[in-house]
Protein backbone atom coordinates (compact mmCIF):
# COMPACT_ATOMS: atom_id res chain seq x y z
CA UNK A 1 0.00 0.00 0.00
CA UNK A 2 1.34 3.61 -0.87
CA UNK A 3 1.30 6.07 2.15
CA UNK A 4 -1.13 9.27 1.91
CA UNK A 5 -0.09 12.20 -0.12
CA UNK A 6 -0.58 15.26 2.45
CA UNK A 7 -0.27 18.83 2.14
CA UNK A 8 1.86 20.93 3.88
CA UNK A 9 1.08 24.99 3.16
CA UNK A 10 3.93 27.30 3.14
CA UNK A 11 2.84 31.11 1.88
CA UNK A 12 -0.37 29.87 0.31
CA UNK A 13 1.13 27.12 -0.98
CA UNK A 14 0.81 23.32 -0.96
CA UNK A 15 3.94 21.47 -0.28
CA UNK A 16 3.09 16.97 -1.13
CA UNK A 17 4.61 14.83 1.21
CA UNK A 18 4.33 11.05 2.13
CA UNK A 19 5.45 9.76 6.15
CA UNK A 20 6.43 5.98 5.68
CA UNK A 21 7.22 3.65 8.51
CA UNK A 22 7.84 4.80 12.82
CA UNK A 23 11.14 4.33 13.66
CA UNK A 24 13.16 5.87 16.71
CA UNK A 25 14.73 8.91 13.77
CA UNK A 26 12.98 11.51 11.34
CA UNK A 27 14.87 10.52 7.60
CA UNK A 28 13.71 13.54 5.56
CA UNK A 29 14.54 13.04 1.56
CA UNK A 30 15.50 16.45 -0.11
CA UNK A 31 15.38 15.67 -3.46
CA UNK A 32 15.69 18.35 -5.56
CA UNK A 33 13.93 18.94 -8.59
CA UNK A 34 14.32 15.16 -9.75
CA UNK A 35 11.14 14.02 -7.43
CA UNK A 36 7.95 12.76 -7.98
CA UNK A 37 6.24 10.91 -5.79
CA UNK A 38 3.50 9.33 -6.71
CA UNK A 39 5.82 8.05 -9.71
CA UNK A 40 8.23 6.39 -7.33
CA UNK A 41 6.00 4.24 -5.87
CA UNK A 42 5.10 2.74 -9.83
CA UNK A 43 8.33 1.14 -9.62
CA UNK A 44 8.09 -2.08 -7.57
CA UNK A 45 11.64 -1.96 -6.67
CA UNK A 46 11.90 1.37 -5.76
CA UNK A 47 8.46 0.60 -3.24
CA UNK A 48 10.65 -1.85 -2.05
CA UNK A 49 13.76 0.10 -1.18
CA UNK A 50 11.84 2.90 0.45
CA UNK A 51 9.94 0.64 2.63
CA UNK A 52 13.32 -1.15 3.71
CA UNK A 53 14.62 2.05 4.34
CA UNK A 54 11.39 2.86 6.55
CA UNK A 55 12.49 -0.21 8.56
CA UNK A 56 14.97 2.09 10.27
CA UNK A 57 13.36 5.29 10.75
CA UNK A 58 10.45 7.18 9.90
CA UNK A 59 11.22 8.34 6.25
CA UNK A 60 9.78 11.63 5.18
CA UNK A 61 9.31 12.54 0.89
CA UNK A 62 7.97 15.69 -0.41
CA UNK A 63 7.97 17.08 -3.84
CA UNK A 64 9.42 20.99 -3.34
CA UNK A 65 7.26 23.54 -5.25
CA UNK A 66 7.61 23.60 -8.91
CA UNK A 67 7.73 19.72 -9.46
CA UNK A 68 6.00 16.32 -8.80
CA UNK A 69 2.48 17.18 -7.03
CA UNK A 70 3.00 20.32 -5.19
CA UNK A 71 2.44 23.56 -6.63
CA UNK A 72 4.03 25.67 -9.18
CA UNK A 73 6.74 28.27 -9.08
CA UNK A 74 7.27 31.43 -11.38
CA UNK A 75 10.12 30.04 -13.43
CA UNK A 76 11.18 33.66 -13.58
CA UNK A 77 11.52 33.85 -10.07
CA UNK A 78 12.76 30.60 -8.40
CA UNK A 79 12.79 30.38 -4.60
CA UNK A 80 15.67 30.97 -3.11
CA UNK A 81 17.47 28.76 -1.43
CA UNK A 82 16.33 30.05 2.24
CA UNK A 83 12.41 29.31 0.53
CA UNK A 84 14.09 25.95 -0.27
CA UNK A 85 14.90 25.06 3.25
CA UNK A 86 11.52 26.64 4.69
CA UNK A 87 9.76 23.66 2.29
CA UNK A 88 11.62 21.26 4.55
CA UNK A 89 10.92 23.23 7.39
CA UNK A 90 7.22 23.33 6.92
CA UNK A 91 6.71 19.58 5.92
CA UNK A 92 8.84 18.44 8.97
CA UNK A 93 6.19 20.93 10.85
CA UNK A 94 3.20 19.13 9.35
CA UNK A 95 4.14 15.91 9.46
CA UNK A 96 5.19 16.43 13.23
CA UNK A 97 8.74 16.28 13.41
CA UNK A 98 10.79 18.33 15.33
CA UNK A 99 13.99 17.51 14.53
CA UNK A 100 15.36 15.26 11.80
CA UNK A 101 18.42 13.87 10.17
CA UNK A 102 18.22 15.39 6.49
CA UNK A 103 19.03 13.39 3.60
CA UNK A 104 20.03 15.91 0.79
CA UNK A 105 20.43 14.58 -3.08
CA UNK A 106 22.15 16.23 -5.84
CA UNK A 107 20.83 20.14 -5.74
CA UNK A 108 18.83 19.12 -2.70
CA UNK A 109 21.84 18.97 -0.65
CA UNK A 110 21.97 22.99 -0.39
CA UNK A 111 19.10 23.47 1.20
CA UNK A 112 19.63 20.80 3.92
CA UNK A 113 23.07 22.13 4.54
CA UNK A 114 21.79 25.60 4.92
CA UNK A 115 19.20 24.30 7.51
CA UNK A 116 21.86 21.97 9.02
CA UNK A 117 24.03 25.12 9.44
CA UNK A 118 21.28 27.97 10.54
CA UNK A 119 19.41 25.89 12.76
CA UNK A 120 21.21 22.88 14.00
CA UNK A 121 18.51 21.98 16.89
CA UNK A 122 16.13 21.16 13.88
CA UNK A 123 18.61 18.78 12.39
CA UNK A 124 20.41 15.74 14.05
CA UNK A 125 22.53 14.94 11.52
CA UNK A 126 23.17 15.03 7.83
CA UNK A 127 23.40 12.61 4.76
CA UNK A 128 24.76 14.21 1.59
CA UNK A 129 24.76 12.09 -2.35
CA UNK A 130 26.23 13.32 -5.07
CA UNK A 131 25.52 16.80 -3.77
CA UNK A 132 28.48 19.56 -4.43
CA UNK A 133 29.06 22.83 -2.79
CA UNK A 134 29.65 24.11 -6.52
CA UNK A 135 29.54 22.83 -9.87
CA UNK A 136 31.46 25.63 -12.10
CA UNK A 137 34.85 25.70 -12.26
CA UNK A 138 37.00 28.64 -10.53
CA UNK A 139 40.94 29.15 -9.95
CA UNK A 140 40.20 28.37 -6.51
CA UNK A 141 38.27 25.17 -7.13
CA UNK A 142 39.79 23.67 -10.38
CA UNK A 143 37.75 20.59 -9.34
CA UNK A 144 34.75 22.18 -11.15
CA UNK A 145 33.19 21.76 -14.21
CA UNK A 146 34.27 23.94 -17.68
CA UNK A 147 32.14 25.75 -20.26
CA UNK A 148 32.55 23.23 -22.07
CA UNK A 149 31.09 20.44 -19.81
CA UNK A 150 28.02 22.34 -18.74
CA UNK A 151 27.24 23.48 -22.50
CA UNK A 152 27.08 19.48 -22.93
CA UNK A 153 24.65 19.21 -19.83
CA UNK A 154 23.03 22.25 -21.40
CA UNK A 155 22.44 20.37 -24.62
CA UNK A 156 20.63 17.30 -23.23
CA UNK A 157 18.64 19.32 -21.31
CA UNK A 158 17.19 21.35 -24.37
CA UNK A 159 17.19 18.24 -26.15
CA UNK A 160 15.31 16.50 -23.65
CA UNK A 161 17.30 12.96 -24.42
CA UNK A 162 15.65 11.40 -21.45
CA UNK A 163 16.95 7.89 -22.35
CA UNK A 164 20.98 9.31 -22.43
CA UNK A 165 19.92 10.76 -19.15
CA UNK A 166 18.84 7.74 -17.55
CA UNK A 167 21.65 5.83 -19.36
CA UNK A 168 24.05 7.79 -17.65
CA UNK A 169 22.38 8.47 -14.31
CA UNK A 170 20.93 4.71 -13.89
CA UNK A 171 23.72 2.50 -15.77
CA UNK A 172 22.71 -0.26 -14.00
CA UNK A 173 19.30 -0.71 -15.92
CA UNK A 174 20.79 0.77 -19.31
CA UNK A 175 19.62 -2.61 -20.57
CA UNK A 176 16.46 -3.06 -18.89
CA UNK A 177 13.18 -1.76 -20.89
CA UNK A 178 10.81 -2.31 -18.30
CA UNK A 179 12.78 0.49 -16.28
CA UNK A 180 13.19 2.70 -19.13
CA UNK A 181 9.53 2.97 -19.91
CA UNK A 182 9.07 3.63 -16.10
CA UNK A 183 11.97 5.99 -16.32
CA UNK A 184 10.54 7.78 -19.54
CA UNK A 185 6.80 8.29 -17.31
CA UNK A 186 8.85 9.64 -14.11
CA UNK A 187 10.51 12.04 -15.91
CA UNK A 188 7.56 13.23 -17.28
CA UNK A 189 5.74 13.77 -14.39
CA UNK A 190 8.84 15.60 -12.39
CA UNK A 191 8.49 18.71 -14.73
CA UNK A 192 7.98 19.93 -18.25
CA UNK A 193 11.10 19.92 -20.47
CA UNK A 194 11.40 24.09 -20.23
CA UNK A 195 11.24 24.03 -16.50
CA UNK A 196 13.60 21.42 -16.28
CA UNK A 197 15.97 23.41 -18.10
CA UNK A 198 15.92 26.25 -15.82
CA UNK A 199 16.17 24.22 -12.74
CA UNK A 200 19.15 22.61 -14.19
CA UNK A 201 20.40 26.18 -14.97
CA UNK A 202 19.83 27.42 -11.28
CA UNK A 203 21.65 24.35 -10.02
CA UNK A 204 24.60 24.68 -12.17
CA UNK A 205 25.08 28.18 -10.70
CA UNK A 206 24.32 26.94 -7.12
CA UNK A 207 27.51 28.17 -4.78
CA UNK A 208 27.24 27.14 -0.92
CA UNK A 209 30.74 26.13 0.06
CA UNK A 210 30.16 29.20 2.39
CA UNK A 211 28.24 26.90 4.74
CA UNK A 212 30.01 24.18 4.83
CA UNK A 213 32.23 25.14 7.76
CA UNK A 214 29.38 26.35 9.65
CA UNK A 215 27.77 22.80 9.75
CA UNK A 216 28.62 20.77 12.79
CA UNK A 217 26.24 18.19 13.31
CA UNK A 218 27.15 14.08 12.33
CA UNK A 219 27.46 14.22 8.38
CA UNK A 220 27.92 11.30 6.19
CA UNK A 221 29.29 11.97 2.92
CA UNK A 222 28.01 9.49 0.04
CA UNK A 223 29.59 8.65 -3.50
CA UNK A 224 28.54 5.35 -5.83
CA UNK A 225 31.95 4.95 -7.17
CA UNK A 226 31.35 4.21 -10.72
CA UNK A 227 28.49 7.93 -10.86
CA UNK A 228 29.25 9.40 -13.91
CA UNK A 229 27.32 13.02 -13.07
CA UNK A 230 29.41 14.21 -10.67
CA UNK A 231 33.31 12.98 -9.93
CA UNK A 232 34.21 12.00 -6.66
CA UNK A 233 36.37 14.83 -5.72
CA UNK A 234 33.66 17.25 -5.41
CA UNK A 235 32.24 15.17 -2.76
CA UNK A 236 35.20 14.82 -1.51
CA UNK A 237 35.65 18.55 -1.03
CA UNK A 238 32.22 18.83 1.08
CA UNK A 239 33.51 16.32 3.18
CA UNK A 240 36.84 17.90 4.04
CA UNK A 241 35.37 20.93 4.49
CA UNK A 242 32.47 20.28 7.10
CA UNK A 243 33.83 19.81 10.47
CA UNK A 244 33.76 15.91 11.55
CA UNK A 245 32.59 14.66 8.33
CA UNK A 246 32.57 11.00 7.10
CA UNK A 247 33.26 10.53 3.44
CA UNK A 248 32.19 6.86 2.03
CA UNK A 249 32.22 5.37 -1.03
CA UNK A 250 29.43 2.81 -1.73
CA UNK A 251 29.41 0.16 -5.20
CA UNK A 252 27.27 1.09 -8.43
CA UNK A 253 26.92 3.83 -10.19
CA UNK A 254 23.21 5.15 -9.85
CA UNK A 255 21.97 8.45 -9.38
CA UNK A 256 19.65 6.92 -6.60
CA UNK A 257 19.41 4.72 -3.70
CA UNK A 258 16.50 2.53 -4.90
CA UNK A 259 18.50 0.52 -7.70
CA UNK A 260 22.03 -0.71 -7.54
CA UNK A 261 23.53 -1.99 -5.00
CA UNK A 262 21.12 -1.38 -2.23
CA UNK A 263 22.15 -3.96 0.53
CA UNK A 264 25.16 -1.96 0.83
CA UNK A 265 23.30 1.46 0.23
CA UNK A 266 20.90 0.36 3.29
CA UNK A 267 23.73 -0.86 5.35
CA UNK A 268 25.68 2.51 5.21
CA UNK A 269 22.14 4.37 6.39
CA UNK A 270 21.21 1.48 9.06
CA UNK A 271 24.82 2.21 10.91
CA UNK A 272 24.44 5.97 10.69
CA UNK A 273 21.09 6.50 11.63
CA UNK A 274 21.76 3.60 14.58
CA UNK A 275 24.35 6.77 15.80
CA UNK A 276 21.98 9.94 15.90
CA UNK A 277 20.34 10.57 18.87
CA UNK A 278 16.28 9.67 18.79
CA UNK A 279 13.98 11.98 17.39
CA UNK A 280 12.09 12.54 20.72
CA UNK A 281 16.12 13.32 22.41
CA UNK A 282 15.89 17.14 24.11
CA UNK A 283 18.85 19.11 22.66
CA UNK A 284 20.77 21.77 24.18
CA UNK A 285 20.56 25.25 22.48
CA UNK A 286 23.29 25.70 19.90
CA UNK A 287 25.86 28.48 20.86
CA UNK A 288 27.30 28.72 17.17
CA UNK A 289 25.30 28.67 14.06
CA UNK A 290 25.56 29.96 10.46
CA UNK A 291 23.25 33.49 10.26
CA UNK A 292 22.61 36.69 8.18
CA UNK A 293 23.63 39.62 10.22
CA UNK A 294 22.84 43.05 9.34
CA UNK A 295 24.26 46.33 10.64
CA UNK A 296 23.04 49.83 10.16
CA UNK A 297 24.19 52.90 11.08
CA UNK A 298 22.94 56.90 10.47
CA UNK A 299 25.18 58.79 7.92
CA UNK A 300 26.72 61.97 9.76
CA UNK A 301 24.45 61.13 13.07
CA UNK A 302 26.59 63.83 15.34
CA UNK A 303 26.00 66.35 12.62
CA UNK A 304 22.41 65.60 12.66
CA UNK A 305 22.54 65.50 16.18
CA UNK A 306 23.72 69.10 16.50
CA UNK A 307 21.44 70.45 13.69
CA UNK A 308 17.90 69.06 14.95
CA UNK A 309 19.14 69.57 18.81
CA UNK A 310 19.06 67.31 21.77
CA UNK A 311 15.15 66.82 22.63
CA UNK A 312 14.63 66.12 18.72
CA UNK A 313 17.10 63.52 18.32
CA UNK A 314 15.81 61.50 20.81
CA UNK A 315 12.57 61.37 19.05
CA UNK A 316 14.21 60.50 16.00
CA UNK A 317 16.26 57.60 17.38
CA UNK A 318 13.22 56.30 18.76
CA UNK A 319 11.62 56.69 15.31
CA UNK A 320 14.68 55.21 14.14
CA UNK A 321 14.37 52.16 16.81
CA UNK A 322 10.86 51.68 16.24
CA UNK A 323 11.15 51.21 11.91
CA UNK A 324 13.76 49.01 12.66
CA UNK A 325 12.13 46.34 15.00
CA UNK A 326 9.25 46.57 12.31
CA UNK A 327 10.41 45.93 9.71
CA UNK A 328 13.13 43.16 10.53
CA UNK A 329 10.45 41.03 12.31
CA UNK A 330 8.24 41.58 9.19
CA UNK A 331 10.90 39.91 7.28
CA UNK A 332 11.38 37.03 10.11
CA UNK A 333 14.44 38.39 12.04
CA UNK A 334 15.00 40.31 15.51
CA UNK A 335 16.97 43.19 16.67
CA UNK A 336 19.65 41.73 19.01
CA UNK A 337 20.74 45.19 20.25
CA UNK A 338 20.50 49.04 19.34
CA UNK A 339 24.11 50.36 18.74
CA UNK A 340 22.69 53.83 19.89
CA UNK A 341 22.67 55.15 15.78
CA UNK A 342 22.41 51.57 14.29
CA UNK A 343 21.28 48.45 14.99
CA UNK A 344 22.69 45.01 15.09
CA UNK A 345 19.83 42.32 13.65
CA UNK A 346 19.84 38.88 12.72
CA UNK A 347 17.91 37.04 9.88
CA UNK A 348 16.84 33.40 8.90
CA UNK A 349 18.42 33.90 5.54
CA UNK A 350 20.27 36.11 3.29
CA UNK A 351 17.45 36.81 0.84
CA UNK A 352 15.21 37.79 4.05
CA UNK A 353 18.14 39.49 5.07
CA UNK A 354 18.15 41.81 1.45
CA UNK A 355 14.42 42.80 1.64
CA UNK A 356 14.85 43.69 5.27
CA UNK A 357 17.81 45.77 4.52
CA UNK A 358 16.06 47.64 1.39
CA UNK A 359 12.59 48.40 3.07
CA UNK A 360 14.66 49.73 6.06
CA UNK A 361 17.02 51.95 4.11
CA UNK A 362 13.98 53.40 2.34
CA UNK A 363 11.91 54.05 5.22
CA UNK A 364 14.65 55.53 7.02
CA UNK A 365 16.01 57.71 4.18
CA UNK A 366 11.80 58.90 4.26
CA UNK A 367 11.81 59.74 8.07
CA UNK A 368 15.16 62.08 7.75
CA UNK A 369 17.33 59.41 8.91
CA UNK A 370 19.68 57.62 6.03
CA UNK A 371 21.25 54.92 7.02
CA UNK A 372 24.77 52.85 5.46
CA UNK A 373 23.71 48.90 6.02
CA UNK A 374 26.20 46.07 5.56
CA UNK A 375 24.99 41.67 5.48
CA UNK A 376 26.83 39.16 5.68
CA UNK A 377 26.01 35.35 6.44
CA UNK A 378 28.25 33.34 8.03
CA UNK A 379 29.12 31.61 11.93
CA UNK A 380 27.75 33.61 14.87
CA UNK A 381 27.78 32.76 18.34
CA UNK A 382 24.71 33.51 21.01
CA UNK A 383 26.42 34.81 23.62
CA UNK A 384 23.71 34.62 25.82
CA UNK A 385 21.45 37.93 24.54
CA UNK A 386 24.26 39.16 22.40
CA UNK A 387 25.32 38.21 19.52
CA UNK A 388 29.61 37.44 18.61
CA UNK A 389 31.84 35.89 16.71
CA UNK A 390 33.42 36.46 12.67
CA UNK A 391 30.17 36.47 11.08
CA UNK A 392 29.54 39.87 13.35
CA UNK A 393 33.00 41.16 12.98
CA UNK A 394 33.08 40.70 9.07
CA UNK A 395 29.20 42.30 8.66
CA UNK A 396 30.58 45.48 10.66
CA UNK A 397 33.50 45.37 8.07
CA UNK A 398 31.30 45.51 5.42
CA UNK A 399 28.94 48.01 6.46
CA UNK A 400 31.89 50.20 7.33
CA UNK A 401 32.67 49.69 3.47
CA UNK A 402 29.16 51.07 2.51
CA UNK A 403 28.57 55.04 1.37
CA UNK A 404 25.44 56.92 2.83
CA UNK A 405 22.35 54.95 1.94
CA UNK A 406 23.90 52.59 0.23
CA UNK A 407 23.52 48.53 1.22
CA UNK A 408 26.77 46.52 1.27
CA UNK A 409 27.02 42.64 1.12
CA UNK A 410 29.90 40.02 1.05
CA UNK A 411 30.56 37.54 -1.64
CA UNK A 412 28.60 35.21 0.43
CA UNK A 413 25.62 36.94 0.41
CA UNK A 414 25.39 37.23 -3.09
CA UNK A 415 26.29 33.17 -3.88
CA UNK A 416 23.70 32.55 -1.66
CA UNK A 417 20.79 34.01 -3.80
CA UNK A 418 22.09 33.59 -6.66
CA UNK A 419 19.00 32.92 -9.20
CA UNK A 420 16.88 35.71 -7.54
CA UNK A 421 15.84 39.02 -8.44
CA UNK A 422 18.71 40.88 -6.49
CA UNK A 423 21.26 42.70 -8.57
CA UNK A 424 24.57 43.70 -7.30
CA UNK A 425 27.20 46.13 -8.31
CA UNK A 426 30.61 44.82 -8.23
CA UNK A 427 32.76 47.02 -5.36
CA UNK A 428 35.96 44.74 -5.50
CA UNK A 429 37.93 43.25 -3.33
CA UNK A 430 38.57 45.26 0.38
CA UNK A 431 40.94 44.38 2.84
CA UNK A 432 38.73 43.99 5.84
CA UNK A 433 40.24 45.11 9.10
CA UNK A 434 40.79 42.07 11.48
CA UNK A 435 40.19 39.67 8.59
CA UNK A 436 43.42 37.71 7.14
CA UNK A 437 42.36 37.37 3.73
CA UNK A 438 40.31 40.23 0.58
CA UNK A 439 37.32 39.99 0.34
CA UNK A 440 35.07 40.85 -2.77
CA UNK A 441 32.38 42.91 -1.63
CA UNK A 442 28.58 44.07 -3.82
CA UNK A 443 26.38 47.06 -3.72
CA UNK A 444 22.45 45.77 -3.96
CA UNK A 445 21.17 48.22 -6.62
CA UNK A 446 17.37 48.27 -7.87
């Protein structure tokens, strides 16, 4: 019997999701764009897998917005990747699970690191397959993949050649017709050819190796050794670069779990999962955790100061203090302090981060009182009310970099949406006081 197909709602819309089996740990499969759910269960031997799988946990599906059966997406306007993780969050929510190990696949790996690193009491641990940090290739990560290489992925794409893609991502069942034909249907009911392209698009130009140092719960780093998407170094990289992580390399060559080689595949979870602490465990309170800061602070405020008078400029800070708790809990973040012209505020994601920054600057500039505002996202530590640590120290470095009403961001920042709306203006690289190495800094503009 196939599970339910529920709803969870997330801004008006419908997320699907299935809950199969009740083990002692939440499994929840981010899948990218390359799910369908209902289609799974067609294949006998994928039912199969899943419900082995569900033998050692409670295992969680969804379809994110855009494909399978939950709703659309502008394709001109993809969710970010902060919208990516609150999917996740809000099917975890209605299927009752309050904390989870995540199991991220190919581009659905960068939302489950981002959740893994901004809010590690949600997540008990972390299962990564065939899922980079970064696909392109850059002088500091030659491991990537050339022009050349993605204008071939390109091609297939706007091709559609679904049987070279499932040669190449399911090798194992090149041969086999029955899985072809079944291959052919899922493929179909993921997403339309054009929307497939642009997802493909967006997760070429994915960049998150920002977060990987900022995740520190268990992570288990998978590879099928013979995969011929992705090479093993670039899984290799995520594992070297999150703190404690496990790198393994498991037989076959499939894109998924469900086909090839899945004694061994369902051996590696079994022994992991056996390690992470019970769903139901109570967790201490993170002190460090990957998080968008943002820092303001009034152009010229002693000038100001002298020209309104004394009795005038406290009503304008307060007017000042008063937009700015607003309008960053409007966007989903607090005010962790009031730097007595400025104010030091903290946001679930760097997108969230960008609109909070904008509406503020605006409303600010209206009420007499323009503002320079700097973001960046990366590891903070609660120090009890107060917020520390580099991700503070570079944001402050950045806003320092910023003219009068203008809103400053770090590289990170900008990777981290790429594929939304935001434009940037290149500022080049600064030498950040307090910060060993340059770092490229952007100007949001529009």
């Amino acid at each position: 019997m196939e599970p339910d197909t529920r709803y969870a709602l997330l801004d008006g819309d419908r997320v699907a999701y299935q809950v199969v089996g009740d083990g002692p740990v939440d499994l929840v499969l981010c899948a990218g764009v390359f799910t369908a759910l209902d289609a799974t269960w067609a294949h006998p031997e994928a039912a199969a897998a899943i419900r082995r799988l569900a033998d050692h946990c409670r295992f969680i599906m969804f379809d994110q917005r855009g494909v399978g059966a939950s709703d659309v997406v502008p394709l001109d306007a993809l969710p970010p990747l902060e919208a990516r993780w609150d999917e996740v969050r809000a099917v975890m929510e209605a299927a009752g699970s309050e904390r989870a190990v995540l199991f991220g696949v190919q581009e659905g790996g960068p939302p489950a690191m981002l959740g893994a690193a901004t809010e590690p009491d949600r997540v008990s641990g972390l299962i990564l397959f065939h899922s980079p940090a970064r696909y392109r290739w850059a002088e500091d990560y030659p491991i990537g993949f050339t022009d050349e290489r993605i204008a071939q992925w390109r091609g297939m794409m706007s091709d559609w050649d679904v049987d070279a893609m499932l040669n190449n991502s399911f090798p194992s069942r090149a041969d086999d017709e029955r899985f072809l034909n079944w291959g052919r249907k899922y493929l179909r009911a993921v997403a339309a050819p054009g929307s497939m392209r642009i997802y493909v698009d967006e997760m070429i130009n994915r960049e998150v190796r920002d977060l990987l140092p900022s995740v520190h719960v268990p992570t288990l780093v998978l590879h099928r050794r013979a995969y011929r998407w992705i090479p093993a170094e670039m899984d290799r990289y995520v594992a070297d670069h999150i703190e404690g992580a496990r790198y393994v390399e498991v037989p076959g060559g499939d894109a998924a779990i469900f086909f090839d080689e899945v004694d061994a595949m369902i051996r590696v979870f079994r022994e992991f999962l056996s390690e992470v602490e019970p769903t139901g465990t109570a967790t201490a309170k993170p002190e460090r955790m990957m998080a968008t800061v943002l820092l303001t602070d009034i152009v010229d405020s002693t000038r100001r100061a002298q020209e309104v008078g004394d009795a005038e400029w406290v009503h304008l800070l307060q007017v000042h203090d008063d937009l700015s708790r607003s309008i960053v809990e409007q966007h989903g973040g607090r005010i962790i302090k009031t730097t007595g012209d400025g104010v030091l505020a903290v946001l679930d994601g760097p997108g969230r981060g960008l609109l909070a920054a904008r509406e503020l600057t605006r409303a600010l500039e209206r009420a007499g009182l323009p503002v320079r505002a700097g973001l960046h996202t990366g590891e903070v530590e609660q120090r009890g009310d107060d917020l520390g640590g580099v991700g503070v120290h570079i944001a402050a470095r950045v806003m320092a970099a910023a003219g009068g009403g203008e809103i400053m961001v770090s590289r990170t920042i900008k990777d981290l949406v790429v594929g939304s709306q935001f434009r940037f203006e290149d500022r080049g690289t600064h030498t950040l006081k307090g910060v060993d190495e340059g770092w490229q800094l952007f100007a949001l503009v529009g």
